[in-house]
PDB file of N, CA and C in Angstrom:
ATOM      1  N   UNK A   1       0.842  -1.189   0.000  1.00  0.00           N
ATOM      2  CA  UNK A   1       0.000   0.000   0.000  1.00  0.00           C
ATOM      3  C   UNK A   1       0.879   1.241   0.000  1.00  0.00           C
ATOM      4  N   UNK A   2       0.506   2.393  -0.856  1.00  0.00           N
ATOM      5  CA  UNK A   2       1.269   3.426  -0.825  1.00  0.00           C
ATOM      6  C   UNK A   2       0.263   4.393  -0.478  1.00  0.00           C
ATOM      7  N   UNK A   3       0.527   5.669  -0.139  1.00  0.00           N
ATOM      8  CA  UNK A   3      -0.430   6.805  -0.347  1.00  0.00           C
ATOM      9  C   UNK A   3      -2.045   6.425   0.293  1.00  0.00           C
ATOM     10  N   UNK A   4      -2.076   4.830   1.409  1.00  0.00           N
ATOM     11  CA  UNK A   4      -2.850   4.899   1.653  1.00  0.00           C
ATOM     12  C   UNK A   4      -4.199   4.391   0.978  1.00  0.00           C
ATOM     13  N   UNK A   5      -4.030   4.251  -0.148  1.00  0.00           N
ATOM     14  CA  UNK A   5      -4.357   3.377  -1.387  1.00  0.00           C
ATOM     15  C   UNK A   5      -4.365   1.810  -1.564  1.00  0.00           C
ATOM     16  N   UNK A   6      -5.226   0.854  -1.851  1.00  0.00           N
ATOM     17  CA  UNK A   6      -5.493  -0.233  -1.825  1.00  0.00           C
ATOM     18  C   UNK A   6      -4.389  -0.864  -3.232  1.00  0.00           C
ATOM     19  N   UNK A   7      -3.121  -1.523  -3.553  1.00  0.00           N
ATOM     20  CA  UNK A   7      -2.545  -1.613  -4.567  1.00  0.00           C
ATOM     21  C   UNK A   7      -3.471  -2.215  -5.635  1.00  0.00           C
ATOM     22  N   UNK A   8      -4.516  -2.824  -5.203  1.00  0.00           N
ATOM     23  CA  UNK A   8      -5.480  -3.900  -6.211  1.00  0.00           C
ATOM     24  C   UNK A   8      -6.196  -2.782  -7.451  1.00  0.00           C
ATOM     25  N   UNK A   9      -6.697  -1.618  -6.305  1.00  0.00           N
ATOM     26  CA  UNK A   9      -7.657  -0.773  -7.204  1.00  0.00           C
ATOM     27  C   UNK A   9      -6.750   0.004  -8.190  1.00  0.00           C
ATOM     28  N   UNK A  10      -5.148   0.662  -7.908  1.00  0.00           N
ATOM     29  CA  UNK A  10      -4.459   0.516  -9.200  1.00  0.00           C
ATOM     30  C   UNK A  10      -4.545   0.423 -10.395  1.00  0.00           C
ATOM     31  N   UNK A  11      -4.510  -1.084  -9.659  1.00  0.00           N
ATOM     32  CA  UNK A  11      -4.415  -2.144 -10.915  1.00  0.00           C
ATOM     33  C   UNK A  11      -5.257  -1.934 -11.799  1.00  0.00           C
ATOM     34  N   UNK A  12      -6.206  -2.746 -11.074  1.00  0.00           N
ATOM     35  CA  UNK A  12      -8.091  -2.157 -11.616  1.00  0.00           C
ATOM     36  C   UNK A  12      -8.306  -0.975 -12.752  1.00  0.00           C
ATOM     37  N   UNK A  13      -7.855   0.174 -12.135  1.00  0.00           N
ATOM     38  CA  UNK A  13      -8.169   1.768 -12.536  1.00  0.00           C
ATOM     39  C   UNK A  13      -7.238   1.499 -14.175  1.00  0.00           C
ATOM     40  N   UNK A  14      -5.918   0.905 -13.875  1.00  0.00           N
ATOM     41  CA  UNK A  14      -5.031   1.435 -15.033  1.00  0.00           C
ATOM     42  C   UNK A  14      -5.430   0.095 -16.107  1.00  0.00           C
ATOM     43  N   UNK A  15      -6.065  -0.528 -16.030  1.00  0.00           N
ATOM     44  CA  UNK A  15      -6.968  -1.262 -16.938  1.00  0.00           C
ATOM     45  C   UNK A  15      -8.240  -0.748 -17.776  1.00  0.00           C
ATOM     46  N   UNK A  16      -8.214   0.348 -17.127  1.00  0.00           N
ATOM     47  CA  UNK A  16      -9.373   1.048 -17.996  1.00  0.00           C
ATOM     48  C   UNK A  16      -9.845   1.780 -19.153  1.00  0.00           C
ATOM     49  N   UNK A  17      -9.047   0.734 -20.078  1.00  0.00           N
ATOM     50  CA  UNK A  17      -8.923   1.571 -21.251  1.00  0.00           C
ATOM     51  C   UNK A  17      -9.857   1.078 -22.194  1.00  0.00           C
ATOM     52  N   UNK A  18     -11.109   0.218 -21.840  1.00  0.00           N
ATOM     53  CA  UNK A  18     -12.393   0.098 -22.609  1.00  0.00           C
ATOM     54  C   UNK A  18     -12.015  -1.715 -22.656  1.00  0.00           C
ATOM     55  N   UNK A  19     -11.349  -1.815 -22.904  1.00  0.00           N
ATOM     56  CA  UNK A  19     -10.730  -3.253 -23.695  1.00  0.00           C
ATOM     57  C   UNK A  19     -10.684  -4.625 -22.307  1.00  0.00           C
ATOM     58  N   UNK A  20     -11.575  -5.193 -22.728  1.00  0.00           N
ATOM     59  CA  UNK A  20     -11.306  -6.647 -21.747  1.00  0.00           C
ATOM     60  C   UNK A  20     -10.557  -7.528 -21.868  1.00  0.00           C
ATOM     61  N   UNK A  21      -9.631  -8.047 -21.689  1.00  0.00           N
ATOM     62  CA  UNK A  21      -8.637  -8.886 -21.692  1.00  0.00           C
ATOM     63  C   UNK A  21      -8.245 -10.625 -20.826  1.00  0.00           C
ATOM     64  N   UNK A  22      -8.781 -11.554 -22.208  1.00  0.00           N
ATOM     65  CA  UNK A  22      -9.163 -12.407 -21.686  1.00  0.00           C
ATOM     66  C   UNK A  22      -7.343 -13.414 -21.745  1.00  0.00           C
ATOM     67  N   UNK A  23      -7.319 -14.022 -20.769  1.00  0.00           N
ATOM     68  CA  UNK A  23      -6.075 -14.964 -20.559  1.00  0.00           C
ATOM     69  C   UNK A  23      -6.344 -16.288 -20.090  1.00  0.00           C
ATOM     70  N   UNK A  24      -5.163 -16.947 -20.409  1.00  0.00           N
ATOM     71  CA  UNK A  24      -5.132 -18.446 -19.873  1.00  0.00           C
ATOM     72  C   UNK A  24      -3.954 -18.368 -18.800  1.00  0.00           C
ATOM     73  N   UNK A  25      -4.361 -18.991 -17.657  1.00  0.00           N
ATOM     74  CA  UNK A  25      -3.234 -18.770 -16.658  1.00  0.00           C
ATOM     75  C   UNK A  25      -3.030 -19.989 -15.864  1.00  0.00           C
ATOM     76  N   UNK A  26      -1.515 -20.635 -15.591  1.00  0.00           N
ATOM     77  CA  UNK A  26      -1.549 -21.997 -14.824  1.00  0.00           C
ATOM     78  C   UNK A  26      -0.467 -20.966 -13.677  1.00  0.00           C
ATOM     79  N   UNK A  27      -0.016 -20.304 -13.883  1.00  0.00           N
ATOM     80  CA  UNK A  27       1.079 -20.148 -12.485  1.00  0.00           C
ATOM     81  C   UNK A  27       0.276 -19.847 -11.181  1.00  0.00           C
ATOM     82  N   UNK A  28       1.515 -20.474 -10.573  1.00  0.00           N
ATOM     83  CA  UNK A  28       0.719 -20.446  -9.099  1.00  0.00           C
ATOM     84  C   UNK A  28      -0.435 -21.189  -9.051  1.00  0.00           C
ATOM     85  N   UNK A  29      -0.772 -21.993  -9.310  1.00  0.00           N
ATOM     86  CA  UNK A  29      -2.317 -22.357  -9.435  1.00  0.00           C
ATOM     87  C   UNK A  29      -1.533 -24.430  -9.361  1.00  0.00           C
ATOM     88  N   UNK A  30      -0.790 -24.568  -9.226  1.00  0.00           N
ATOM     89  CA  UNK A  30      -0.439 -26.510  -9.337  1.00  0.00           C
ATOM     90  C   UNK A  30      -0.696 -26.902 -10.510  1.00  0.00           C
ATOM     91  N   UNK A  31      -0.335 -26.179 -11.370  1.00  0.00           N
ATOM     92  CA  UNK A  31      -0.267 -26.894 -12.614  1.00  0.00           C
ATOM     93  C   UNK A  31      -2.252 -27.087 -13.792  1.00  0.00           C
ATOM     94  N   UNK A  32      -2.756 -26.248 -12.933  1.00  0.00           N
ATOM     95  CA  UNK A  32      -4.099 -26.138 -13.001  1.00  0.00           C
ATOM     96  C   UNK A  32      -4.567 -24.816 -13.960  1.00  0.00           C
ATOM     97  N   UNK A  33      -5.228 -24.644 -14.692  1.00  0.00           N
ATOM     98  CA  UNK A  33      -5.349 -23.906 -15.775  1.00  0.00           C
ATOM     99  C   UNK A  33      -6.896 -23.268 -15.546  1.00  0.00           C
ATOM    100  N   UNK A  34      -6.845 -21.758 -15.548  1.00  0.00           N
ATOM    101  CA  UNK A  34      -7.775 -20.808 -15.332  1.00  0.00           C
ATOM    102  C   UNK A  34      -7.939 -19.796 -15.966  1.00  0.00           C
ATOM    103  N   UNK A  35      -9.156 -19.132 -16.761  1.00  0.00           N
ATOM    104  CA  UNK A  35      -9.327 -18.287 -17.492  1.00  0.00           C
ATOM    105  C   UNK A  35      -9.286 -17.604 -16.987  1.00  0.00           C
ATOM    106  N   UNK A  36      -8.516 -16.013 -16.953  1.00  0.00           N
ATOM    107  CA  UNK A  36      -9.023 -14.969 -16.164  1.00  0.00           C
ATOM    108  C   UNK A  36      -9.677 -13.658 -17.193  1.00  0.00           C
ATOM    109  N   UNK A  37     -10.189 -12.886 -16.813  1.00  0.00           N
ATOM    110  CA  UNK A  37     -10.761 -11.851 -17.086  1.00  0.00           C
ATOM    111  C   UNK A  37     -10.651 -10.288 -16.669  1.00  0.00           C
ATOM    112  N   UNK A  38     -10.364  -9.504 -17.351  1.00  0.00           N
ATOM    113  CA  UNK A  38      -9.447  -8.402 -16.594  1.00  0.00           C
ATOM    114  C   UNK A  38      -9.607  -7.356 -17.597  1.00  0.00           C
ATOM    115  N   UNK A  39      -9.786  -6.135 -16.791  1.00  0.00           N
ATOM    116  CA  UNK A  39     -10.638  -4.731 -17.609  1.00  0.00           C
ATOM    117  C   UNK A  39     -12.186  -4.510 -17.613  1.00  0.00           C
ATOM    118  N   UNK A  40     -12.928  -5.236 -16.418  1.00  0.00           N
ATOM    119  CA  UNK A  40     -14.382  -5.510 -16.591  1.00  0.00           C
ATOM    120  C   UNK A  40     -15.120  -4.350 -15.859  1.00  0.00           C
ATOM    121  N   UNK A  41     -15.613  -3.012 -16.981  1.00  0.00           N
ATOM    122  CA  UNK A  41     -16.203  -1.890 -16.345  1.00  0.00           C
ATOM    123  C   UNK A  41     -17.426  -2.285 -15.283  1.00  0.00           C
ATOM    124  N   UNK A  42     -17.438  -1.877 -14.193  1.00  0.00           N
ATOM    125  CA  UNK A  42     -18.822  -1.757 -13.275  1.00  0.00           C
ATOM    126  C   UNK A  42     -17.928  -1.782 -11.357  1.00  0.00           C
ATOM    127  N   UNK A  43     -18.878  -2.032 -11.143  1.00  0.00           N
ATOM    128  CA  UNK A  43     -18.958  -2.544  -9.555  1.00  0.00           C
ATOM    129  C   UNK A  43     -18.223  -3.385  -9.376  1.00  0.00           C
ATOM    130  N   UNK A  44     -18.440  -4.099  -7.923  1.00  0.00           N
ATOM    131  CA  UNK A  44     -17.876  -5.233  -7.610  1.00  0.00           C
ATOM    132  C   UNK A  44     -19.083  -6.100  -7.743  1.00  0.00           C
ATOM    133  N   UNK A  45     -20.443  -5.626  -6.926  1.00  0.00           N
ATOM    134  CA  UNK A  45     -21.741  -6.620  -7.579  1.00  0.00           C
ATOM    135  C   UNK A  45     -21.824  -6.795  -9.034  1.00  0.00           C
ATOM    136  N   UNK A  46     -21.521  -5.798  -9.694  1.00  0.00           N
ATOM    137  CA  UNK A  46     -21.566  -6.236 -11.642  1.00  0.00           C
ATOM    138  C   UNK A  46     -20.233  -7.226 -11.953  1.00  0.00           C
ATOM    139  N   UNK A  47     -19.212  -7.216 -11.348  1.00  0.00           N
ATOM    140  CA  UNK A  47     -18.224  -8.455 -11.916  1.00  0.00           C
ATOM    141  C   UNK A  47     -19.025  -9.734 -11.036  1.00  0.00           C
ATOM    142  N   UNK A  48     -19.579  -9.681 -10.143  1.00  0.00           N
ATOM    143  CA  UNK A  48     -19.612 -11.398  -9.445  1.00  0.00           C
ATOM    144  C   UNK A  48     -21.038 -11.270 -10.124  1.00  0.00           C
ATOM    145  N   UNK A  49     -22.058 -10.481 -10.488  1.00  0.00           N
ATOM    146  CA  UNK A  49     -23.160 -11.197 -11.893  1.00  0.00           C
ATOM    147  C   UNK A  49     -22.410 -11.191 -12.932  1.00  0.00           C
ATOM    148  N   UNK A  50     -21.769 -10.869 -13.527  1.00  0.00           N
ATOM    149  CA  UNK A  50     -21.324 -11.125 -14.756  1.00  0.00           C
ATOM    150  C   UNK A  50     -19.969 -12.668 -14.411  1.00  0.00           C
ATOM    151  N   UNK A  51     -19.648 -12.836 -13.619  1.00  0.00           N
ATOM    152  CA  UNK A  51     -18.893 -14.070 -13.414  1.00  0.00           C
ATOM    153  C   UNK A  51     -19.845 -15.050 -13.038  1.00  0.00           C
ATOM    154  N   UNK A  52     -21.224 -15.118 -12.451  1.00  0.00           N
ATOM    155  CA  UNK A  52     -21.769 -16.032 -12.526  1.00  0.00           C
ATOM    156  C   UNK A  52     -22.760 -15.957 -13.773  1.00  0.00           C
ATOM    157  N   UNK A  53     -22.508 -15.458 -14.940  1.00  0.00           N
ATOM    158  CA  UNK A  53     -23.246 -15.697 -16.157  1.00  0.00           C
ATOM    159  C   UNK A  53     -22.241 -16.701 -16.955  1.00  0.00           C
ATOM    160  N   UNK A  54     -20.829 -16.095 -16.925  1.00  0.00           N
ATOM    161  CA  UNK A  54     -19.733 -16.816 -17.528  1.00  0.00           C
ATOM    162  C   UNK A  54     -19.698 -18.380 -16.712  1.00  0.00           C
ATOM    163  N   UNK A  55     -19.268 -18.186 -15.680  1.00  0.00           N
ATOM    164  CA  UNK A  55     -19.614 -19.630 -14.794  1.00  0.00           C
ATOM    165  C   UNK A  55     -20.957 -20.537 -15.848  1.00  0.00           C
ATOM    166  N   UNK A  56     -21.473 -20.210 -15.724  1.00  0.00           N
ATOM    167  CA  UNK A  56     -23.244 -21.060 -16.149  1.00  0.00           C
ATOM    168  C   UNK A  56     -22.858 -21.628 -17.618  1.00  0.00           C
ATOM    169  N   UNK A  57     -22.495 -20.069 -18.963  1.00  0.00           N
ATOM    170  CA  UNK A  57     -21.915 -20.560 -19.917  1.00  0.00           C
ATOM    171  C   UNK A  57     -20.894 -21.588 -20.500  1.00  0.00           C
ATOM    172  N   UNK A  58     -20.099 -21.744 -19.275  1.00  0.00           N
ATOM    173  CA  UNK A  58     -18.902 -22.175 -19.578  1.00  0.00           C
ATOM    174  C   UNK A  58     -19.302 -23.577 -18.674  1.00  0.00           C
ATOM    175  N   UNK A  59     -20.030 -23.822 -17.979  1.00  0.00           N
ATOM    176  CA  UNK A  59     -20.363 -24.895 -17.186  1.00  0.00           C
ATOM    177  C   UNK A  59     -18.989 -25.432 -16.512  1.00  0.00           C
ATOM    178  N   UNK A  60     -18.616 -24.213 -15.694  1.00  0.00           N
ATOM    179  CA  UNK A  60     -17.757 -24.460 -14.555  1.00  0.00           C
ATOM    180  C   UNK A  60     -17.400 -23.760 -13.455  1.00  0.00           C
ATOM    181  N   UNK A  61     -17.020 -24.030 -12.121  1.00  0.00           N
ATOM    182  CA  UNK A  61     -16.718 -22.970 -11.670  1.00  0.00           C
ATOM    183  C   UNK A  61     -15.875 -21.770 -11.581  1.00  0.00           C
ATOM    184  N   UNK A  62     -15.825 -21.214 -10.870  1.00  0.00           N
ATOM    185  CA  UNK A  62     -14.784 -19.691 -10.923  1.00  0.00           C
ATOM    186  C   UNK A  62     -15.450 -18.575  -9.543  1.00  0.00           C
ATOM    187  N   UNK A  63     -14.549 -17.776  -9.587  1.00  0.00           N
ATOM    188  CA  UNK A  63     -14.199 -16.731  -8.406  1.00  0.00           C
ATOM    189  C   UNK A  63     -14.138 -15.413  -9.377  1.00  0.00           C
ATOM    190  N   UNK A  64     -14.205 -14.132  -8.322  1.00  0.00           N
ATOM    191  CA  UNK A  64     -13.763 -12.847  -8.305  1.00  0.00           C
ATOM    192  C   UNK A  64     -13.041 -12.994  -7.287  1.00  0.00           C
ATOM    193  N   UNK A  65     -11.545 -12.648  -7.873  1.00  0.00           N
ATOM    194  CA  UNK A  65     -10.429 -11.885  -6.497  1.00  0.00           C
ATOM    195  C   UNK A  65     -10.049 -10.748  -7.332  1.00  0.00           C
ATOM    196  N   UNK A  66      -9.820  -9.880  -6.462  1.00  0.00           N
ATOM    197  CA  UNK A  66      -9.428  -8.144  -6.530  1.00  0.00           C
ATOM    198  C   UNK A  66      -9.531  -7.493  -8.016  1.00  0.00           C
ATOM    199  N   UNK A  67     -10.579  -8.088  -8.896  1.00  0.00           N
ATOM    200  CA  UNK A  67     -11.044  -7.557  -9.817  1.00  0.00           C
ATOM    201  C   UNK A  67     -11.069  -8.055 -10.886  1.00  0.00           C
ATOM    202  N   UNK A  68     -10.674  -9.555 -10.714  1.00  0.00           N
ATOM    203  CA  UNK A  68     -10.187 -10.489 -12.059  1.00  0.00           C
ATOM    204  C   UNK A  68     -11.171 -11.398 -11.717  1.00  0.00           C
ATOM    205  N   UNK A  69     -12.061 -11.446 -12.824  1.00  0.00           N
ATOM    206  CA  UNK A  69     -13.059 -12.935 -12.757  1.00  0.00           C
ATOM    207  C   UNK A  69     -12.105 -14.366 -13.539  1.00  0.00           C
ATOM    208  N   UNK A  70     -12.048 -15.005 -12.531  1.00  0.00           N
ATOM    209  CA  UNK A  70     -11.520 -16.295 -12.906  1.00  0.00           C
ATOM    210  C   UNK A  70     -12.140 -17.280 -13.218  1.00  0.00           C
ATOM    211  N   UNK A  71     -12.191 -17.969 -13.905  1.00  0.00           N
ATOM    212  CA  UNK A  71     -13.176 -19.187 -14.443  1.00  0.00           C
ATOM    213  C   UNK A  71     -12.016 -20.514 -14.692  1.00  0.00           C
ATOM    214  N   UNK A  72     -12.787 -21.163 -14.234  1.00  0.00           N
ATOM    215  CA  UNK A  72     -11.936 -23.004 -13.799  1.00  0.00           C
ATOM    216  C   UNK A  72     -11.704 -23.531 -15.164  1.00  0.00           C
ATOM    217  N   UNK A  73     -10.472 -23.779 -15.740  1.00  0.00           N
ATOM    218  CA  UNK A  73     -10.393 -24.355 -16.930  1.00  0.00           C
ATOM    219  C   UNK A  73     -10.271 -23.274 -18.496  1.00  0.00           C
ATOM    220  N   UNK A  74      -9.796 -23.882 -19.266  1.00  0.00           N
ATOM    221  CA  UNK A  74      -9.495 -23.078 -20.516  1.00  0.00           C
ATOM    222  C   UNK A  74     -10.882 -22.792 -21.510  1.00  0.00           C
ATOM    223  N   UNK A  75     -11.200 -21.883 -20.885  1.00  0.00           N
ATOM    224  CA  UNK A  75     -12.862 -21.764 -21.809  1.00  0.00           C
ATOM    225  C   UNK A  75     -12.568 -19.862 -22.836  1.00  0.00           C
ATOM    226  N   UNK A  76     -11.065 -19.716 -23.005  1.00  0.00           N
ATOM    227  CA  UNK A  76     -11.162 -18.657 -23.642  1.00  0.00           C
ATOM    228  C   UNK A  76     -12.137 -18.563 -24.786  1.00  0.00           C
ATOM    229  N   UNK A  77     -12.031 -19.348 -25.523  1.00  0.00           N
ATOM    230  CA  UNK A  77     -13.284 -18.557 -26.604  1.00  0.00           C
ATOM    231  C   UNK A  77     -14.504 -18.538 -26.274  1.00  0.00           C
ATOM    232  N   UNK A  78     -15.118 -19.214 -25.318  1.00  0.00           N
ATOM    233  CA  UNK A  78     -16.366 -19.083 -24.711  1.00  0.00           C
ATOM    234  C   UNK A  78     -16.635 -18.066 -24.205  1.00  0.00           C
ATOM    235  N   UNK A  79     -15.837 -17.687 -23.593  1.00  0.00           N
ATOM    236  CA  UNK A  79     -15.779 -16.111 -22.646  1.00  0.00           C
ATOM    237  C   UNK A  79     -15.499 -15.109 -23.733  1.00  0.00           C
ATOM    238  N   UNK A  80     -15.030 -15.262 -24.578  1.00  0.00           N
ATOM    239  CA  UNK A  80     -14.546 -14.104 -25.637  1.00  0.00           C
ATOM    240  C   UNK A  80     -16.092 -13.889 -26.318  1.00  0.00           C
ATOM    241  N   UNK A  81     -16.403 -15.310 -26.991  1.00  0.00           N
ATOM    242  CA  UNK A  81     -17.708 -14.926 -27.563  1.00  0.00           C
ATOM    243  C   UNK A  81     -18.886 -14.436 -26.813  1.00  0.00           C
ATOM    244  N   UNK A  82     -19.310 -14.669 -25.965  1.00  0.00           N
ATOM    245  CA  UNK A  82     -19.987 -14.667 -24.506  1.00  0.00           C
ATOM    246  C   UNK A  82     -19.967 -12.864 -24.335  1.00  0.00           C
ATOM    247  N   UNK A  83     -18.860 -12.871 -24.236  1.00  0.00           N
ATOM    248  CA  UNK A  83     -18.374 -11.111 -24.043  1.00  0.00           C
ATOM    249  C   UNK A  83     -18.743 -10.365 -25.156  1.00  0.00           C
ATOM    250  N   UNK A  84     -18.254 -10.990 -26.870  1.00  0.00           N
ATOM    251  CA  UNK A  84     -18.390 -10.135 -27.688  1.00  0.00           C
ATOM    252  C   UNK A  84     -20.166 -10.013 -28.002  1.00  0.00           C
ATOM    253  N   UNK A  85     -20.978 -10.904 -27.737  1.00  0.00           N
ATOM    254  CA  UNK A  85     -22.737 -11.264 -27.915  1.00  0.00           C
ATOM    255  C   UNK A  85     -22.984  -9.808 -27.000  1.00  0.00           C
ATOM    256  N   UNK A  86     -22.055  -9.627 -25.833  1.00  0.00           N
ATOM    257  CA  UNK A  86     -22.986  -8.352 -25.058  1.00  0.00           C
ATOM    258  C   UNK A  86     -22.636  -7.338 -25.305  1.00  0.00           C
ATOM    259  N   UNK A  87     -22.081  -7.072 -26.341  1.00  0.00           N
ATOM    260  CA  UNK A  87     -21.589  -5.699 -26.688  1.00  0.00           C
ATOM    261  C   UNK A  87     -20.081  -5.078 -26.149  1.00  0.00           C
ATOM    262  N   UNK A  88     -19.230  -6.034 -25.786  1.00  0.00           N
ATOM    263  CA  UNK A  88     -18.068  -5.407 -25.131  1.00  0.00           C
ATOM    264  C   UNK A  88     -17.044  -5.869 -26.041  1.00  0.00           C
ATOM    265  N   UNK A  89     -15.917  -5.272 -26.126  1.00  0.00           N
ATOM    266  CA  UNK A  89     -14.585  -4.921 -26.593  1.00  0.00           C
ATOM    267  C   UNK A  89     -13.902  -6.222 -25.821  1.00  0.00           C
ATOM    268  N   UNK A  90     -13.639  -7.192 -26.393  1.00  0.00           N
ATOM    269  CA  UNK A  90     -12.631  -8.190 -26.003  1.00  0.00           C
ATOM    270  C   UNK A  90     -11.296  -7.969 -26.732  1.00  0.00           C
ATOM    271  N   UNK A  91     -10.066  -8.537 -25.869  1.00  0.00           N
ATOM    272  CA  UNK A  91      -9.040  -8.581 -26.216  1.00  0.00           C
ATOM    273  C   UNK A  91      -8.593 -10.576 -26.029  1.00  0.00           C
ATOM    274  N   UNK A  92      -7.970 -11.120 -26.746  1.00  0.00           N
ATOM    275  CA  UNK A  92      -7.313 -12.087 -25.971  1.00  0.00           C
ATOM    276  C   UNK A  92      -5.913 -11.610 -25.685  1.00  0.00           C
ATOM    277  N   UNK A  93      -5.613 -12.327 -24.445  1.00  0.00           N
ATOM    278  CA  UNK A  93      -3.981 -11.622 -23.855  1.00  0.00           C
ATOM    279  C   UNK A  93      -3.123 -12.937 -23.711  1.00  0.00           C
ATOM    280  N   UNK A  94      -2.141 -12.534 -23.842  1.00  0.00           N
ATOM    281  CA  UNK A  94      -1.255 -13.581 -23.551  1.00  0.00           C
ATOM    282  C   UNK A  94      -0.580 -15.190 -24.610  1.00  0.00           C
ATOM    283  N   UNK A  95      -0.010 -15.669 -24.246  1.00  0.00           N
ATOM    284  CA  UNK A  95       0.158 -16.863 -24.889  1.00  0.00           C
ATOM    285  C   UNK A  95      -1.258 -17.584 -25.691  1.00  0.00           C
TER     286      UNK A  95
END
């Protein structure tokens, strides 16, 4: 924490450049593979409904931690298409 400031919301804030950014991620995780989701305009109640719409789509589970909806397993294009049907700006990121 600097300035008193939460480091997460940062993060959060300097993501805000319209664009959602979908990834595949195993680190830290045991070798276990998780979609995350990152750049998602609203609340904290609008990411955990919108992570339990993706959850349902993707028929698996997943979490919100500090602003990244995570979803269990490699369901990037599900979530990409899913995202692009509601009108939002997807990116895929990463490998």
């Amino acid at each position: 924490m600097q300035d008193g400031r939460c480091s997460c919301r940062r993060a959060r804030a300097g993501s805000a450049d319209g664009v959602i950014r979908v990834r595949r991620e195993t680190s830290g995780r045991k070798g276990k593979t998780v979609t995350s989701v990152d750049g998602v305009p609203g609340s904290d109640a609008d990411l955990r409904t919108l992570a339990g719409e993706l959850k349902r789509a993707c028929g698996s589970g997943g979490s919100v931690r500090d602003g990244v909806i995570e979803i269990q397993g490699d369901h990037r294009e599900k979530v990409i298409a899913y995202l692009r049907a509601a009108g939002h700006t997807v990116k895929a990121a990463g490998g």
